[in-house]
PDB file of N, CA and C in Angstrom:
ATOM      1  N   UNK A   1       0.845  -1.184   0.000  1.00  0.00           N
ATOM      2  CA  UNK A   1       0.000   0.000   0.000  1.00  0.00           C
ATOM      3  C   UNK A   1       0.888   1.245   0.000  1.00  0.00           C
ATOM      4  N   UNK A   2       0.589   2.202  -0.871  1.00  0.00           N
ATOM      5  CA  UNK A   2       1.215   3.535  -0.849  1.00  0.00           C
ATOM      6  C   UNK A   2       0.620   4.309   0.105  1.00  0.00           C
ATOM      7  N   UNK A   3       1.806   4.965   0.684  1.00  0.00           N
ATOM      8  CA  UNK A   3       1.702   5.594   1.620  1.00  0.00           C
ATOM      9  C   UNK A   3       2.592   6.879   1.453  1.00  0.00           C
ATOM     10  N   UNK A   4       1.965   8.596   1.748  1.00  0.00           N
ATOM     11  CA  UNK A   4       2.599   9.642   1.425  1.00  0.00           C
ATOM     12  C   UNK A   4       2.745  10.231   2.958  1.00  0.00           C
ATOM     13  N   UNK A   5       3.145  10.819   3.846  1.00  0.00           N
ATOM     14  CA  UNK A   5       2.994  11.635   4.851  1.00  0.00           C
ATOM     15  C   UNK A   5       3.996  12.525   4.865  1.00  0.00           C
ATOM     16  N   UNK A   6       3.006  13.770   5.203  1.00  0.00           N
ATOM     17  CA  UNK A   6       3.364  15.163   5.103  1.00  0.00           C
ATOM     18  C   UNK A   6       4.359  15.037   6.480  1.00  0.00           C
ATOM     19  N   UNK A   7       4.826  16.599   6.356  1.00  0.00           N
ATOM     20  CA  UNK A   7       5.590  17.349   8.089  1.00  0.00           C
ATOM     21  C   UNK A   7       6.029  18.694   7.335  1.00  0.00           C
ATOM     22  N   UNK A   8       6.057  19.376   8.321  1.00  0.00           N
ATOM     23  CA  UNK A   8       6.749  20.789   8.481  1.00  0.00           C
ATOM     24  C   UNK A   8       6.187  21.654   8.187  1.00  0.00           C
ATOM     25  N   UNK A   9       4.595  21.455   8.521  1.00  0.00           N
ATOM     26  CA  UNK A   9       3.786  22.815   8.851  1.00  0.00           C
ATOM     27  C   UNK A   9       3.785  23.700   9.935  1.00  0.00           C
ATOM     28  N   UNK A  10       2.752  24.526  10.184  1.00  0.00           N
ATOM     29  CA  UNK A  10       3.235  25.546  11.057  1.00  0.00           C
ATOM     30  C   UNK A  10       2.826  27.027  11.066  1.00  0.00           C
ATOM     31  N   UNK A  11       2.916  27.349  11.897  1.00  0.00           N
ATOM     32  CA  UNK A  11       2.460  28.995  12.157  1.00  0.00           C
ATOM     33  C   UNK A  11       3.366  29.796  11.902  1.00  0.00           C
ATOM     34  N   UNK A  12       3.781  30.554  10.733  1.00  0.00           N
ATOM     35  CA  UNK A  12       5.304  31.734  10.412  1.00  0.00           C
ATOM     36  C   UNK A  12       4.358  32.632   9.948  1.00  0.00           C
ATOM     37  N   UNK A  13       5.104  33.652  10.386  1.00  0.00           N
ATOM     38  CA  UNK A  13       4.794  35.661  10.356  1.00  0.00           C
ATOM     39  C   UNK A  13       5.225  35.785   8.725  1.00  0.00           C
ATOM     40  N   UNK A  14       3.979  36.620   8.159  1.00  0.00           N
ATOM     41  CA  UNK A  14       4.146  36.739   6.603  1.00  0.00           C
ATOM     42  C   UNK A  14       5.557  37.411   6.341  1.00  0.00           C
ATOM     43  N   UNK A  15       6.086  37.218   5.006  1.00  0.00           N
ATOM     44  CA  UNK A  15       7.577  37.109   4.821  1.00  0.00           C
ATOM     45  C   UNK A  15       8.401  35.819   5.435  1.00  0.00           C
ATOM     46  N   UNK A  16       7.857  34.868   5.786  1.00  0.00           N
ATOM     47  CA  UNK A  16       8.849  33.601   6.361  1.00  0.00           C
ATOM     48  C   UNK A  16       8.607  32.499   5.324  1.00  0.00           C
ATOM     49  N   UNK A  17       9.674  31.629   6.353  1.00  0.00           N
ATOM     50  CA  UNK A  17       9.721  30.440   5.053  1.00  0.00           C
ATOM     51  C   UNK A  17       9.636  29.321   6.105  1.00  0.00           C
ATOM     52  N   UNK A  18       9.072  28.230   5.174  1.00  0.00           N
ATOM     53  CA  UNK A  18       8.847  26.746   5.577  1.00  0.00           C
ATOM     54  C   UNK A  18       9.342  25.878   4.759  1.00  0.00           C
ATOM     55  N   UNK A  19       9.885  24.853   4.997  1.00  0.00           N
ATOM     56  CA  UNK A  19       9.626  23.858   4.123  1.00  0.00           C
ATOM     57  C   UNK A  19       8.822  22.461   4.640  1.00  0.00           C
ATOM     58  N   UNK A  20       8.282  22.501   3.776  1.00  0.00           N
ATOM     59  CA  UNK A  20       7.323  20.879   3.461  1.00  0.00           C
ATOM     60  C   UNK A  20       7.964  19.857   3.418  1.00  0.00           C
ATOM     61  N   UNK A  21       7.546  18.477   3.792  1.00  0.00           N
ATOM     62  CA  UNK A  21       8.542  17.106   3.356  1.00  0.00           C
ATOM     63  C   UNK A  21       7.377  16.322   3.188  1.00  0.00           C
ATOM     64  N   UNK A  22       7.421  15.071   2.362  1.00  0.00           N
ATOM     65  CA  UNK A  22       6.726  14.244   2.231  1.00  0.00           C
ATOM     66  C   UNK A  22       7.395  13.389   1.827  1.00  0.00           C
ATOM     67  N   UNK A  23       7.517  11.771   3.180  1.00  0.00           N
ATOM     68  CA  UNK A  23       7.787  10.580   2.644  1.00  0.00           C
ATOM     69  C   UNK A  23       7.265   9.731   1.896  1.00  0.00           C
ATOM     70  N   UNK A  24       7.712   9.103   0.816  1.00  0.00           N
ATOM     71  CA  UNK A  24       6.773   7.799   0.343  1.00  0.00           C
ATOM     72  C   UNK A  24       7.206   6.764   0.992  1.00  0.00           C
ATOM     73  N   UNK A  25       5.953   5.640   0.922  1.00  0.00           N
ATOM     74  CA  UNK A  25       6.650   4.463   1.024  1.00  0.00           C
ATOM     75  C   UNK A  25       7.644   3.736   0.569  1.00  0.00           C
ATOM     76  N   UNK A  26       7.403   3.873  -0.937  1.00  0.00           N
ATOM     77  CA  UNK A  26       8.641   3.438  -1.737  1.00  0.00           C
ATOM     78  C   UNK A  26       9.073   4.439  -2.796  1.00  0.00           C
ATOM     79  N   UNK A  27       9.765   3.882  -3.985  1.00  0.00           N
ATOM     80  CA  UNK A  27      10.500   4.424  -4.318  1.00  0.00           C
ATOM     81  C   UNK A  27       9.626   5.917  -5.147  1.00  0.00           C
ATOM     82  N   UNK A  28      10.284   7.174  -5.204  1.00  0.00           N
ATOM     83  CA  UNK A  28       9.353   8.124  -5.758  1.00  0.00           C
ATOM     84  C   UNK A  28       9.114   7.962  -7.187  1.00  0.00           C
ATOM     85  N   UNK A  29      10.328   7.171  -7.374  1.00  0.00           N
ATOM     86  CA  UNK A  29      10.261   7.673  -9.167  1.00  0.00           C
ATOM     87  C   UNK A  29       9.718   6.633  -9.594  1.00  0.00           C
ATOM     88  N   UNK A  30       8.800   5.657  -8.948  1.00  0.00           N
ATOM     89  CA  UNK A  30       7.316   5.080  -9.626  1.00  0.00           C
ATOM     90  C   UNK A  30       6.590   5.599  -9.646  1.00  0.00           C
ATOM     91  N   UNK A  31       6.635   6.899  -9.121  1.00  0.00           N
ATOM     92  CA  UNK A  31       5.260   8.091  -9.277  1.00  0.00           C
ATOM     93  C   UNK A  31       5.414   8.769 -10.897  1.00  0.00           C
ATOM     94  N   UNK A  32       4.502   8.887 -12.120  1.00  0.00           N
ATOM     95  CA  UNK A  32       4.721   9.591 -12.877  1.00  0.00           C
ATOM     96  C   UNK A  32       4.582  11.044 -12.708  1.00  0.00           C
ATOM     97  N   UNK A  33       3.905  11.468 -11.759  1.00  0.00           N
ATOM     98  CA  UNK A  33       4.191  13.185 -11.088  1.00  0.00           C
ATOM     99  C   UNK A  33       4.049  12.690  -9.496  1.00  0.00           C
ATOM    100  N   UNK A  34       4.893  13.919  -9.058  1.00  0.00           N
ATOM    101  CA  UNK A  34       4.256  13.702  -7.546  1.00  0.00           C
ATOM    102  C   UNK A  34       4.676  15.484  -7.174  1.00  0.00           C
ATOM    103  N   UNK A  35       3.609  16.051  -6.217  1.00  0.00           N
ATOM    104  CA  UNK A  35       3.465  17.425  -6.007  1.00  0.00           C
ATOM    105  C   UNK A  35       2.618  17.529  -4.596  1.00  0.00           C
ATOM    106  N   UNK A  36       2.600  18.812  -4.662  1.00  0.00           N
ATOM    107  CA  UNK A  36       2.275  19.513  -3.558  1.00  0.00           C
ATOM    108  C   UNK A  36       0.783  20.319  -3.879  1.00  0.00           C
ATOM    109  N   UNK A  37      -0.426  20.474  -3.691  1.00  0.00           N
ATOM    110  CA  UNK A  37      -1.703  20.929  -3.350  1.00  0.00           C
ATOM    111  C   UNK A  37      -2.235  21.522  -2.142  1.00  0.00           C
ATOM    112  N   UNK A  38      -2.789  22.449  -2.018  1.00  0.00           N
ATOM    113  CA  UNK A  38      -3.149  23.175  -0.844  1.00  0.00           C
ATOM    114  C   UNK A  38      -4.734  23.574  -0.979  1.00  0.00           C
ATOM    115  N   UNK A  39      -5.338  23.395   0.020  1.00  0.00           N
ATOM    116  CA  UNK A  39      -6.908  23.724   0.102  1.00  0.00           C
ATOM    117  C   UNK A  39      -6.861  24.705   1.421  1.00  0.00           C
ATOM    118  N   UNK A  40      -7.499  25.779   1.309  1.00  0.00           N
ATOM    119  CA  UNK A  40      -7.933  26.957   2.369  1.00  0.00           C
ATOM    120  C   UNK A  40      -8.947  26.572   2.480  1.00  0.00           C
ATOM    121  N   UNK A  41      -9.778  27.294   3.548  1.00  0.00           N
ATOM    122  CA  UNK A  41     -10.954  26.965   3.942  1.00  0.00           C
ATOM    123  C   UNK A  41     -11.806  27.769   2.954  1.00  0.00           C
ATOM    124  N   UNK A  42     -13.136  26.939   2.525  1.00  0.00           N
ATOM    125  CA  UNK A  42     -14.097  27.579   1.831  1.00  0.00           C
ATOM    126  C   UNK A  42     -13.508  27.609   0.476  1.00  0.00           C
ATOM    127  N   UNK A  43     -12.526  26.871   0.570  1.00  0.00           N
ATOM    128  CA  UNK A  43     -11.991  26.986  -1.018  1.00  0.00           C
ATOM    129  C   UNK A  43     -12.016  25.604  -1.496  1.00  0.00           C
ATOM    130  N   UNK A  44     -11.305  25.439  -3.218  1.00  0.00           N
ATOM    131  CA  UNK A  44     -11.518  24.161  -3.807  1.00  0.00           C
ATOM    132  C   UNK A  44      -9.971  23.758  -3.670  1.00  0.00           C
ATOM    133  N   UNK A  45      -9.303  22.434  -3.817  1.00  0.00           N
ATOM    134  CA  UNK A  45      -7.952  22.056  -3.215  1.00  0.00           C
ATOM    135  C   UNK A  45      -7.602  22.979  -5.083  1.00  0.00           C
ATOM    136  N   UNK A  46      -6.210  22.905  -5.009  1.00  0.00           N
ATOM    137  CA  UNK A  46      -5.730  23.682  -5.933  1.00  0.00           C
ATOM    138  C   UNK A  46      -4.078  22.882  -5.732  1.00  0.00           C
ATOM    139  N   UNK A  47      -3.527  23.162  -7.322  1.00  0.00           N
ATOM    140  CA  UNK A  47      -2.172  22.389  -7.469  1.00  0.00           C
ATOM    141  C   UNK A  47      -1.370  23.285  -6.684  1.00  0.00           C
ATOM    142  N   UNK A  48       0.013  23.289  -6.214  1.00  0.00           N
ATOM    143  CA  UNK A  48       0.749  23.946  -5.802  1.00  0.00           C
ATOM    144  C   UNK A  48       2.225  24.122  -6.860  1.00  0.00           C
ATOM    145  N   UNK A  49       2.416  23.020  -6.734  1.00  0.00           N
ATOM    146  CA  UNK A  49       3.505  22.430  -7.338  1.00  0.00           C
ATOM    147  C   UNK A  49       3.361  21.086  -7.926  1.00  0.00           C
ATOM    148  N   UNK A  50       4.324  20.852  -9.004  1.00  0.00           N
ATOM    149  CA  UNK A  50       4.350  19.410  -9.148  1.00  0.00           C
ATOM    150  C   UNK A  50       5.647  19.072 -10.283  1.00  0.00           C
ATOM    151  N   UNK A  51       5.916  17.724 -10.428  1.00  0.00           N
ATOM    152  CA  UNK A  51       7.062  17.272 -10.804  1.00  0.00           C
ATOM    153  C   UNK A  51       6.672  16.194 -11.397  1.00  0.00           C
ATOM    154  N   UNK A  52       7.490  15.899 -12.759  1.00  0.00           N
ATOM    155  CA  UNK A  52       7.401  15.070 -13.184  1.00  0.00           C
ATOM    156  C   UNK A  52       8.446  13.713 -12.979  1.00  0.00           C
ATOM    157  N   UNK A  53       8.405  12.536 -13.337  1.00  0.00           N
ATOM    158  CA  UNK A  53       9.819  11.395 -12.753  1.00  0.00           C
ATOM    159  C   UNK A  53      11.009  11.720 -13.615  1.00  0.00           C
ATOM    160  N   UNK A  54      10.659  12.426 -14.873  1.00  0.00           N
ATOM    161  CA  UNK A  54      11.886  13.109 -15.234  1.00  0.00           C
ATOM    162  C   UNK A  54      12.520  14.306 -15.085  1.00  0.00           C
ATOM    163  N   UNK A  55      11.971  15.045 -13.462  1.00  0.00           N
ATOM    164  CA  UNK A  55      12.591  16.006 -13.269  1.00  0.00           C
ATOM    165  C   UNK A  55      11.776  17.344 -13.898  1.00  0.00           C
ATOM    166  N   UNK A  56      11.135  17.538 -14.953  1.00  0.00           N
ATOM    167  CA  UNK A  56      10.584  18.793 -15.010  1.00  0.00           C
ATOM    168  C   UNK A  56       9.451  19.050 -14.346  1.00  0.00           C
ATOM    169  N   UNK A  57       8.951  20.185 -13.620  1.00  0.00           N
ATOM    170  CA  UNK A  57       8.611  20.918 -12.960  1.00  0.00           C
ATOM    171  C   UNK A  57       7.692  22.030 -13.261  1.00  0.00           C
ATOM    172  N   UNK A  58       6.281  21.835 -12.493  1.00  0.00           N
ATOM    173  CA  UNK A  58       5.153  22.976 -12.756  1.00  0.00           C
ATOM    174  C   UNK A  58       4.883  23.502 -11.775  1.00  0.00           C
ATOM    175  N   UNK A  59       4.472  25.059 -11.397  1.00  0.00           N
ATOM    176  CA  UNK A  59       4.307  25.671 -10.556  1.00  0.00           C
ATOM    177  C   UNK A  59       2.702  26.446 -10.346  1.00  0.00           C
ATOM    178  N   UNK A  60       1.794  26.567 -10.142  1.00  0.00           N
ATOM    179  CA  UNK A  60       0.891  27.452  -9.677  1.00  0.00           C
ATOM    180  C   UNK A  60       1.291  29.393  -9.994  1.00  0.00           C
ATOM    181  N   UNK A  61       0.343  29.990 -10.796  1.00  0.00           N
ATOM    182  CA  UNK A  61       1.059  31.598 -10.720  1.00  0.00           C
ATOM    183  C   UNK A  61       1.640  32.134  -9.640  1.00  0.00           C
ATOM    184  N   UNK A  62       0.748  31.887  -9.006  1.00  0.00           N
ATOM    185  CA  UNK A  62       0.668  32.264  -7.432  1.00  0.00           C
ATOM    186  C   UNK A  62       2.071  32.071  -6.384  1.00  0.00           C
ATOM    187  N   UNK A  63       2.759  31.154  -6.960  1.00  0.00           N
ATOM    188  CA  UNK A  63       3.533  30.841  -6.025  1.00  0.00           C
ATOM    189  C   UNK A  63       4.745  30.537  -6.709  1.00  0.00           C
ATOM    190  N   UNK A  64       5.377  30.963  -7.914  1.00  0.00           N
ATOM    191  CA  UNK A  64       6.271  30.855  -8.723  1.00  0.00           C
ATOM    192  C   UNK A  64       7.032  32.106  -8.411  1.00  0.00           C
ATOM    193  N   UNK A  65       8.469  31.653  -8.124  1.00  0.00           N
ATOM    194  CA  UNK A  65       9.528  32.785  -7.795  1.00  0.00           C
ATOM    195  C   UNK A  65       9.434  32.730  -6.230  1.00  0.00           C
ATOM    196  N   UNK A  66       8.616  31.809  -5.039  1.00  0.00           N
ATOM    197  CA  UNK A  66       8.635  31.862  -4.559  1.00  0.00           C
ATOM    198  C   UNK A  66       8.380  30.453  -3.597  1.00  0.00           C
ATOM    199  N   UNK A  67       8.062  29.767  -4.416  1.00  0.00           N
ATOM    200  CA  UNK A  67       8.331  28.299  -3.605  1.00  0.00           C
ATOM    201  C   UNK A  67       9.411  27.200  -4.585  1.00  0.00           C
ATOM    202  N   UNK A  68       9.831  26.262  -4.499  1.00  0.00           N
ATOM    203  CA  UNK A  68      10.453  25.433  -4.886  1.00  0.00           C
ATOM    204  C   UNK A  68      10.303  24.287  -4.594  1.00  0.00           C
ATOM    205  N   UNK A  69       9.837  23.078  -5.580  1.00  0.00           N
ATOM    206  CA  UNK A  69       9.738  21.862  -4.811  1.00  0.00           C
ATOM    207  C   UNK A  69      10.986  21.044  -5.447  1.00  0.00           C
ATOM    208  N   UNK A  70      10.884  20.018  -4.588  1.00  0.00           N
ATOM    209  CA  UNK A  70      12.354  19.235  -4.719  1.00  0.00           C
ATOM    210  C   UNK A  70      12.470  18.186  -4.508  1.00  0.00           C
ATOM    211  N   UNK A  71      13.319  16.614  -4.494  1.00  0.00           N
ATOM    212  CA  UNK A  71      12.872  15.524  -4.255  1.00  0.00           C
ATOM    213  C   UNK A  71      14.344  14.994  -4.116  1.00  0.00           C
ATOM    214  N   UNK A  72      15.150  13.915  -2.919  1.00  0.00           N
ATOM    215  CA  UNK A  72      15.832  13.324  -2.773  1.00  0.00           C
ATOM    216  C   UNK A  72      15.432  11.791  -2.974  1.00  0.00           C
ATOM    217  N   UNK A  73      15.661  11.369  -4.660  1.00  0.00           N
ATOM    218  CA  UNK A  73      15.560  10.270  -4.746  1.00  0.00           C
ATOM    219  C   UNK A  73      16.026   8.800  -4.007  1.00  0.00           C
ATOM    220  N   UNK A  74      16.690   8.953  -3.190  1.00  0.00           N
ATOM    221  CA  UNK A  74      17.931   8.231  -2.626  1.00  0.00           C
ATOM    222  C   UNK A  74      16.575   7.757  -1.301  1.00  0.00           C
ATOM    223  N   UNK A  75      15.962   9.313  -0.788  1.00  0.00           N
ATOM    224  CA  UNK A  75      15.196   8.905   0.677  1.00  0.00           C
ATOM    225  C   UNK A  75      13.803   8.894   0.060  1.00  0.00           C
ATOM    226  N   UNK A  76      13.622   8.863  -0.944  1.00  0.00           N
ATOM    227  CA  UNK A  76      12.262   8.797  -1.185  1.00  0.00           C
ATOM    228  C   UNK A  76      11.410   9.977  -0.408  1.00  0.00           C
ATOM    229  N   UNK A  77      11.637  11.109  -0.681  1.00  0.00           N
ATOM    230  CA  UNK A  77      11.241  12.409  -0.107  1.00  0.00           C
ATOM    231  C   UNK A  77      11.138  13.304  -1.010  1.00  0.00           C
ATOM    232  N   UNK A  78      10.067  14.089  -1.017  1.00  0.00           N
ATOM    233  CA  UNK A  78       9.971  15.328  -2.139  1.00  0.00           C
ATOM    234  C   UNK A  78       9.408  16.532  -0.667  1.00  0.00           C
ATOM    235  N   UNK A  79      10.080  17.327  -1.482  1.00  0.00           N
ATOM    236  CA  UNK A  79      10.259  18.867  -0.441  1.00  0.00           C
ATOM    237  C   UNK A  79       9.539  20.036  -0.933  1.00  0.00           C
ATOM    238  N   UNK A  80       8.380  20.818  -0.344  1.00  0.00           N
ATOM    239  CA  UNK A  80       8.225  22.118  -0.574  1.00  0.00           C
ATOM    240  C   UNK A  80       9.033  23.356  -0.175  1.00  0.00           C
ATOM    241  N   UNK A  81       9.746  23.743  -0.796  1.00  0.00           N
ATOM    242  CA  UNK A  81      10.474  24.977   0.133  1.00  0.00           C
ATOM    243  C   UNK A  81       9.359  26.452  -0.364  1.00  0.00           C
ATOM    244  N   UNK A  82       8.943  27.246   1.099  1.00  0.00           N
ATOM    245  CA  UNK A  82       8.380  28.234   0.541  1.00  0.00           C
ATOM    246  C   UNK A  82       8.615  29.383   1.342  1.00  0.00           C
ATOM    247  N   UNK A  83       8.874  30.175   0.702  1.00  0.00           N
ATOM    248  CA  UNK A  83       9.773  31.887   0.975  1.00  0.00           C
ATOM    249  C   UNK A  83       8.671  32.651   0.652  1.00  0.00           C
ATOM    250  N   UNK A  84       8.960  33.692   1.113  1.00  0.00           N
ATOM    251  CA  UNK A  84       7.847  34.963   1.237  1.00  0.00           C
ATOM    252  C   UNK A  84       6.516  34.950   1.262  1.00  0.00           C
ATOM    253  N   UNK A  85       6.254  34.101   2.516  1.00  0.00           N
ATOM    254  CA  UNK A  85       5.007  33.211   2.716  1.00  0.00           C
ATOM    255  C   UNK A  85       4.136  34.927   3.135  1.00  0.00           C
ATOM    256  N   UNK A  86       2.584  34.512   2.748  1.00  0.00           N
ATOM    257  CA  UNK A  86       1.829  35.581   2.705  1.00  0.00           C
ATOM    258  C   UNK A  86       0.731  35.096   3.409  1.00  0.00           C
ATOM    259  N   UNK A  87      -0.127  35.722   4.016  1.00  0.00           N
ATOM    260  CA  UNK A  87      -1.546  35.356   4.686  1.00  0.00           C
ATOM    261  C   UNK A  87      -2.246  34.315   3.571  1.00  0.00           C
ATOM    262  N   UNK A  88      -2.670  34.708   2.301  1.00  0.00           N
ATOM    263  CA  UNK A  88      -3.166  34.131   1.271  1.00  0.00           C
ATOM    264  C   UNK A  88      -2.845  32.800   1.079  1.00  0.00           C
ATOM    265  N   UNK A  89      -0.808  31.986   1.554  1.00  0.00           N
ATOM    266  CA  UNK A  89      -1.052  31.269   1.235  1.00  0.00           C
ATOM    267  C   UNK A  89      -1.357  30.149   2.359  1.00  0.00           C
ATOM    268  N   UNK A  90      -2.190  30.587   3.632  1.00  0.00           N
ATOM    269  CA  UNK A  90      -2.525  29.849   4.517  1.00  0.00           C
ATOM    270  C   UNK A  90      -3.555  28.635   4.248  1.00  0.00           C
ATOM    271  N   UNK A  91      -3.302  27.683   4.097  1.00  0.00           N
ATOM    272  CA  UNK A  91      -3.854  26.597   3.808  1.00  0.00           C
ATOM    273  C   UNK A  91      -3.710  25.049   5.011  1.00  0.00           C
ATOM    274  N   UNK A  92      -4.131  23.796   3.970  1.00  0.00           N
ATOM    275  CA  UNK A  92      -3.558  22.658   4.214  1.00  0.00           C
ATOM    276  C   UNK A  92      -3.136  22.020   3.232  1.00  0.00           C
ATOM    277  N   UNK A  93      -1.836  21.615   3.149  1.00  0.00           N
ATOM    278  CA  UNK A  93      -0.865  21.225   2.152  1.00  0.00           C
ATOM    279  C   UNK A  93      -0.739  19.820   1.812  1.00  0.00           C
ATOM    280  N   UNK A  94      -1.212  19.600   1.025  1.00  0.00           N
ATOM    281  CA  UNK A  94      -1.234  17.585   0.774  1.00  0.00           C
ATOM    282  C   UNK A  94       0.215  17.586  -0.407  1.00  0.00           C
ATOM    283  N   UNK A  95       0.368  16.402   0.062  1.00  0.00           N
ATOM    284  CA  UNK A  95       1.787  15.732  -0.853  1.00  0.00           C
ATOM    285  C   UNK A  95       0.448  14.685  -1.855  1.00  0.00           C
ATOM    286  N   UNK A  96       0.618  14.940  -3.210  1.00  0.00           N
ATOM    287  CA  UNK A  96       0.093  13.859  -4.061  1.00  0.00           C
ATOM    288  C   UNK A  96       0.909  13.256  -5.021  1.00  0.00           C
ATOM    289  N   UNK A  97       0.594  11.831  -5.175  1.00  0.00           N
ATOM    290  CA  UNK A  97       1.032  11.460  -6.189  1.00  0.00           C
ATOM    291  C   UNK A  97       0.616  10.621  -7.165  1.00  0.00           C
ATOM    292  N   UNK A  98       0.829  10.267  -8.454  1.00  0.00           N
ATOM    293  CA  UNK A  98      -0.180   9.580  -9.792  1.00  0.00           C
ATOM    294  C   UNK A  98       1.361   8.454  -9.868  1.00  0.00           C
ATOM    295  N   UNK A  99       0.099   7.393 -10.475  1.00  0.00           N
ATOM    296  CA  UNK A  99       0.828   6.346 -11.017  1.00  0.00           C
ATOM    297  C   UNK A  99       0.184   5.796 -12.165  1.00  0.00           C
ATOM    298  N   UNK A 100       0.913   5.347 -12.995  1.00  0.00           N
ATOM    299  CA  UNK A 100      -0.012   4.039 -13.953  1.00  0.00           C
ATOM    300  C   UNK A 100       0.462   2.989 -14.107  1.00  0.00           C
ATOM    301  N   UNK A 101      -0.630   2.562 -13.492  1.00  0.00           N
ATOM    302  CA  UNK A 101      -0.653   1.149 -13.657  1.00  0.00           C
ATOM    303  C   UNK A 101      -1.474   0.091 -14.643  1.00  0.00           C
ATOM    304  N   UNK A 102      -1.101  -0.343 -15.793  1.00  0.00           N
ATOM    305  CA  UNK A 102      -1.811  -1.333 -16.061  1.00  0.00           C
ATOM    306  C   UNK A 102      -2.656   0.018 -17.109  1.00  0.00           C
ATOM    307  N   UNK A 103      -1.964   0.730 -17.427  1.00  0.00           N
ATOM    308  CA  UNK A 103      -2.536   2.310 -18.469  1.00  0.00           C
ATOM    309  C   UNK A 103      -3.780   2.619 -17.101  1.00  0.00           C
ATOM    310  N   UNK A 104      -3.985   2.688 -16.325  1.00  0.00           N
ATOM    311  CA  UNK A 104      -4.670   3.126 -15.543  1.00  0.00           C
ATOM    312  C   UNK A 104      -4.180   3.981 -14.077  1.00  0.00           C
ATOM    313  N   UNK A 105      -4.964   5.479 -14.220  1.00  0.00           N
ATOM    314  CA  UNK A 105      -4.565   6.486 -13.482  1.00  0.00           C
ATOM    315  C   UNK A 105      -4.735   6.088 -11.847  1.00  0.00           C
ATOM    316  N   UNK A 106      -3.333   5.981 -11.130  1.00  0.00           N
ATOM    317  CA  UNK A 106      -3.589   5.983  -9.285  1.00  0.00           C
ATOM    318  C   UNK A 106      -3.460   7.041  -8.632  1.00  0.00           C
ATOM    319  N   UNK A 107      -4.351   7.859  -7.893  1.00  0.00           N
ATOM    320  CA  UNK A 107      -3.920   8.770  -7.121  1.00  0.00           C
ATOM    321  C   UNK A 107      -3.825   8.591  -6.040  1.00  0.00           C
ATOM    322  N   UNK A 108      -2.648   9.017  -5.227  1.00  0.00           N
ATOM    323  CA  UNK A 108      -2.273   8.504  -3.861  1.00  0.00           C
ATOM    324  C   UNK A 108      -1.988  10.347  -3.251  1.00  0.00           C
ATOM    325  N   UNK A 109      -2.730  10.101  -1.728  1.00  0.00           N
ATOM    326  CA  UNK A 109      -2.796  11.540  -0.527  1.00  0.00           C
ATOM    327  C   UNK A 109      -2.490  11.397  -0.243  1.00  0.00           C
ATOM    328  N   UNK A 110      -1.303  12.646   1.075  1.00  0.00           N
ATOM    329  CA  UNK A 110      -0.990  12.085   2.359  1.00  0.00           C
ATOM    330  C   UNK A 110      -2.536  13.114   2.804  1.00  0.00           C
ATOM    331  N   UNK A 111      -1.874  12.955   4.286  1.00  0.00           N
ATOM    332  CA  UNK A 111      -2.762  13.330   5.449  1.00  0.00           C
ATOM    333  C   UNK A 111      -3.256  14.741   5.632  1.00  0.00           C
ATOM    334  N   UNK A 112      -2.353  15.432   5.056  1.00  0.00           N
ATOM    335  CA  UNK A 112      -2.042  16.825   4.952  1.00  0.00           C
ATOM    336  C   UNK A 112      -1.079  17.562   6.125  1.00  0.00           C
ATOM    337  N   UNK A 113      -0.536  18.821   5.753  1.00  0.00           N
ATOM    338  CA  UNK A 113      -0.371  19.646   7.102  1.00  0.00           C
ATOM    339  C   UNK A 113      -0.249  20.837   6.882  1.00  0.00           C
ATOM    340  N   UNK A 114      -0.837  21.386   7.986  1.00  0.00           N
ATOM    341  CA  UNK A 114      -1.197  22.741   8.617  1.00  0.00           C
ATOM    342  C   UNK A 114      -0.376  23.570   7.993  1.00  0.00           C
ATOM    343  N   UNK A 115      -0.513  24.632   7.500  1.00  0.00           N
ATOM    344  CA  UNK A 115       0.260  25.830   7.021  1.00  0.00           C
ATOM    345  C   UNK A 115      -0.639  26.997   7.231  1.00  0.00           C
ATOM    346  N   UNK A 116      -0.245  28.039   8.695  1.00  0.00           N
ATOM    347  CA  UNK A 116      -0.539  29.090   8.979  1.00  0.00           C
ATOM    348  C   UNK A 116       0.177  30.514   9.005  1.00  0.00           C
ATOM    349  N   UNK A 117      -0.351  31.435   7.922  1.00  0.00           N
ATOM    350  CA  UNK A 117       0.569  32.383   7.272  1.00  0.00           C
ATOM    351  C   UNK A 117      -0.178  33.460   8.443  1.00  0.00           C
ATOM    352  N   UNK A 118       0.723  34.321   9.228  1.00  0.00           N
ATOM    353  CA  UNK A 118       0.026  35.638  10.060  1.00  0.00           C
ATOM    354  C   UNK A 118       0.807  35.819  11.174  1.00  0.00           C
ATOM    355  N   UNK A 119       0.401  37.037  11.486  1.00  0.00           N
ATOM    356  CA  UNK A 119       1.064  38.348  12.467  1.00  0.00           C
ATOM    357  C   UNK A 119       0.850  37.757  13.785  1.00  0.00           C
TER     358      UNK A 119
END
């Protein structure tokens, strides 16, 4: 069973930075993307980031020039790094990832975590 779990949420004063981690169970680069999504309250979940197993990389407007995601193939870990965090981008941050299997689409969640942007 695949398994994603988030860490390194948190309460930082706008202008700060966090970074995100998300372990897999196994190896990442059986994921054909794996990324980062965030849902606020009263809102619809929305992409954040995401990556493909060959390394290229999509970002959200919103958060381009200012977050970075990243992945240590070795620990099976992909990383949000995010700088000049703003009230706006206070959310909950899920690690996702797609597979195919068998030509058929898997989507795998973690649990999420807390990301609180404010004074």
């Amino acid at each position: 069973q695949v398994q994603l779990v988030e860490s390194g949420g948190g309460l930082v004063q706008p202008g700060g930075s966090l970074r995100l981690s998300c372990a897999a169970s196994g190896s990442i680069l059986n994921f054909n993307l794996i990324g980062w999504y965030r849902q606020a309250p009263g809102k619809q979940r929305e992409l954040v980031a995401d990556m493909t197993s060959g390394g290229t990389t999509n970002y959200a407007d919103s958060v381009k020039g200012r977050f970075t995601i990243s992945r240590d193939n070795a620990e099976n870990m992909v990383y949000l790094q995010m700088n000049s965090l703003k009230p706006e981008d206070t959310a909950v941050y899920y690690c996702k990832g797609c597979k195919s299997i068998l030509a058929i689409r898997h989507d795998y969640w973690g649990q999420g975590t807390q990301v609180t942007v404010s004074s």
